[in-house]
Protein backbone atom coordinates (compact mmCIF):
# COMPACT_ATOMS: atom_id res chain seq x y z
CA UNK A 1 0.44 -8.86 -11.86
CA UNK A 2 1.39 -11.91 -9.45
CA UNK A 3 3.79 -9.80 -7.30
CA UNK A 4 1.45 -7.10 -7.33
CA UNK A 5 -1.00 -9.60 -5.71
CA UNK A 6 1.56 -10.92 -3.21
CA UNK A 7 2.28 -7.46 -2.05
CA UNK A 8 -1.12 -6.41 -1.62
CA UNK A 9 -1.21 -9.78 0.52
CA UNK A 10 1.97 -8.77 2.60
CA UNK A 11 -0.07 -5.52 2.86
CA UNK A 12 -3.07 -7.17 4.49
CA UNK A 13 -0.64 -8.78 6.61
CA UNK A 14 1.02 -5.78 8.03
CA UNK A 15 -2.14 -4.26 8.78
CA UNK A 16 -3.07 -6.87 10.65
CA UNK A 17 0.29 -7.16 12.41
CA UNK A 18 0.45 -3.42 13.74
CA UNK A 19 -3.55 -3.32 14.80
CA UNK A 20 -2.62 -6.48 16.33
CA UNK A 21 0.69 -4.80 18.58
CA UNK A 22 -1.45 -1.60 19.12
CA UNK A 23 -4.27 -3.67 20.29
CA UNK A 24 -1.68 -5.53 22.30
CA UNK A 25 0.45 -2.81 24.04
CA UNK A 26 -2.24 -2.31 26.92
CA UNK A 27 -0.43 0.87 27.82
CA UNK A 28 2.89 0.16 26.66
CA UNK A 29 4.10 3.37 24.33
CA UNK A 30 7.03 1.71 22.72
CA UNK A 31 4.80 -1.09 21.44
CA UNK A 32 2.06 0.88 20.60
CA UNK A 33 5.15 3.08 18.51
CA UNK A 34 5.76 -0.15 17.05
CA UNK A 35 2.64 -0.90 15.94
CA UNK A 36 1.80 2.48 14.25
CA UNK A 37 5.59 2.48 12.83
CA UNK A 38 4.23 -0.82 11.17
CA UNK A 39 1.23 0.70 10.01
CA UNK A 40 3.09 3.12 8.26
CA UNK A 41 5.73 0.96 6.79
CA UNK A 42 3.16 -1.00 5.37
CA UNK A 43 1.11 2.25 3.73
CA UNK A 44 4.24 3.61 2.55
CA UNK A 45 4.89 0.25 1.01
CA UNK A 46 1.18 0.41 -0.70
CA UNK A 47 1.94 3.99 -2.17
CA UNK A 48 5.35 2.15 -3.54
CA UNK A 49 3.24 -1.60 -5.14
CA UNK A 50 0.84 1.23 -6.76
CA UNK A 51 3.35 3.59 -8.54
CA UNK A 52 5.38 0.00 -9.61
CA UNK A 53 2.14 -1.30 -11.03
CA UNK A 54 1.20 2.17 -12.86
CA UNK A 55 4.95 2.77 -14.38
CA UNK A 56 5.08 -0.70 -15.49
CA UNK A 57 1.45 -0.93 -17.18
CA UNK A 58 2.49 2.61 -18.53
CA UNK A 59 5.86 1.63 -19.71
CA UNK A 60 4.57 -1.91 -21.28
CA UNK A 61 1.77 -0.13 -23.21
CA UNK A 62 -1.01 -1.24 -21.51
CA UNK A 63 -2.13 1.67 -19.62
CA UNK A 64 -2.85 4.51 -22.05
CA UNK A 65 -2.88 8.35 -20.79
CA UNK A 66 -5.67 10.33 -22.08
CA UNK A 67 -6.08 14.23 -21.97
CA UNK A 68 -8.85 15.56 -19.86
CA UNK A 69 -11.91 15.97 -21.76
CA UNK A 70 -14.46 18.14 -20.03
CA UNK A 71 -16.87 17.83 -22.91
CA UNK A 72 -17.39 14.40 -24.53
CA UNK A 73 -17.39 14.38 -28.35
């Protein structure tokens, strides 16, 4: 749970770090590149935290997987 919460941290970060060199480039393409090749470094990063957290509540036995009920009982 802690390193889940510093990664979502260092995720808030990165976002602010590429808005921040897009906002920045005033024209310049190969910062505004930068910027968005940030941006999606730090989504692809999110995707990664999310699947670590699920597997590992999975694998520990705290996440249980259901079937799909389209009825309730």
């Amino acid at each position: 749970m802690g390193l889940s919460a510093v990664g979502f941290a260092l995720f808030g970060l990165a976002i602010l770090w590429g808005a921040a060199k897009i906002i920045a480039a005033g024209g310049d393409t190969t910062l505004a590149e930068e910027g968005e090749n940030v941006l999606k470094n730090a989504v692809i990063g999110l995707i990664l935290i999310a699947i670590a957290t699920t597997l590992s509540g999975i694998l520990s036995g705290n996440v249980t997987i259901e079937p799909l009920r389209i009825i309730p009982p």
